[in-house]
Protein backbone atom coordinates (compact mmCIF):
# COMPACT_ATOMS: atom_id res chain seq x y z
CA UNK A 1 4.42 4.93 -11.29
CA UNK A 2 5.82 7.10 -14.17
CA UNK A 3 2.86 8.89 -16.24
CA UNK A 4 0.09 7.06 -14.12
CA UNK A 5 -3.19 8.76 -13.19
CA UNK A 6 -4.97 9.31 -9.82
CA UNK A 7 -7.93 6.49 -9.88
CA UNK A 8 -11.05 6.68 -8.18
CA UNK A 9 -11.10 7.52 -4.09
CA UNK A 10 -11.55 3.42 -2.74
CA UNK A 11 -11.50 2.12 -6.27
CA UNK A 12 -8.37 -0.32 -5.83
CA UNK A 13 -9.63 -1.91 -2.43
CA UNK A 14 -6.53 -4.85 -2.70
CA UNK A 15 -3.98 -1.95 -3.19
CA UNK A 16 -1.86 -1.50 -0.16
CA UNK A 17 0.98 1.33 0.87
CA UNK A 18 3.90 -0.52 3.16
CA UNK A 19 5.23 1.72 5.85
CA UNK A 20 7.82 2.01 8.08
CA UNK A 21 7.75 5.70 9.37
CA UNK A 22 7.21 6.34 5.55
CA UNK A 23 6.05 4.84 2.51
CA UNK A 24 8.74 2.99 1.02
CA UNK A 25 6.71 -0.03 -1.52
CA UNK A 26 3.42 -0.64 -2.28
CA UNK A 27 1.54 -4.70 -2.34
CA UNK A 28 -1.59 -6.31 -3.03
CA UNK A 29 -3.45 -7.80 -0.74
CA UNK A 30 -4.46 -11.72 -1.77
CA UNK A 31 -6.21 -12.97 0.99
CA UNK A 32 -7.13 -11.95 4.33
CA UNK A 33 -3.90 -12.09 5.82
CA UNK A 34 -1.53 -11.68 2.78
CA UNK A 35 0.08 -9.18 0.79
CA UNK A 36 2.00 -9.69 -2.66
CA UNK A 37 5.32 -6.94 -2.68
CA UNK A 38 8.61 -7.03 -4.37
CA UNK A 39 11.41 -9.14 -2.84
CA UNK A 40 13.61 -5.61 -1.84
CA UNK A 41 10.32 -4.43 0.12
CA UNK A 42 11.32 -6.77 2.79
CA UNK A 43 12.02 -5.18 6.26
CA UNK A 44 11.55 -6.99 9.94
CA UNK A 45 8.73 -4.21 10.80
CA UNK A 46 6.06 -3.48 8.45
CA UNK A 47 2.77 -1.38 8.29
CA UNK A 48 0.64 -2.09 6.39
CA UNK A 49 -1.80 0.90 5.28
CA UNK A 50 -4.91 -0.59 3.79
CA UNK A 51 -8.08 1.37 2.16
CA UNK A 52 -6.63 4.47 2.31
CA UNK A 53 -6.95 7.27 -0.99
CA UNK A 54 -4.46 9.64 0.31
CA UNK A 55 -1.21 8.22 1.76
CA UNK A 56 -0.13 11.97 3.27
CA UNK A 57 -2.40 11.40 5.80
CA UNK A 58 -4.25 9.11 8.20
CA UNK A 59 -7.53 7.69 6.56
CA UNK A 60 -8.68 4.37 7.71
């Protein structure tokens, strides 16, 4: 995000970061077992990192 702002620690509880040995897209999370994400953020294995401030390291 270009000229964003850091929110709140645990502020955006539906944000997600999508991983696959790195962050590559973000998503929202719309229901228990759903997230939201662009079309290109697509790959056959996907973590999903959920409740987490800091994405550089291991939170939740």
């Amino acid at each position: 995000i270009v000229g964003g702002y850091e929110c709140q620690k645990h502020s955006q509880a539906h944000q997600v970061s999508l991983n696959s040995g790195y962050h590559f897209c973000g998503g929202s999370l719309v229901s228990k077992d759903w997230v939201v994400s662009a079309a290109h953020c697509y790959k056959s294995r996907i973590e999903v990192r959920l409740g987490e401030h800091n994405i550089q390291v291991t939170e939740g």
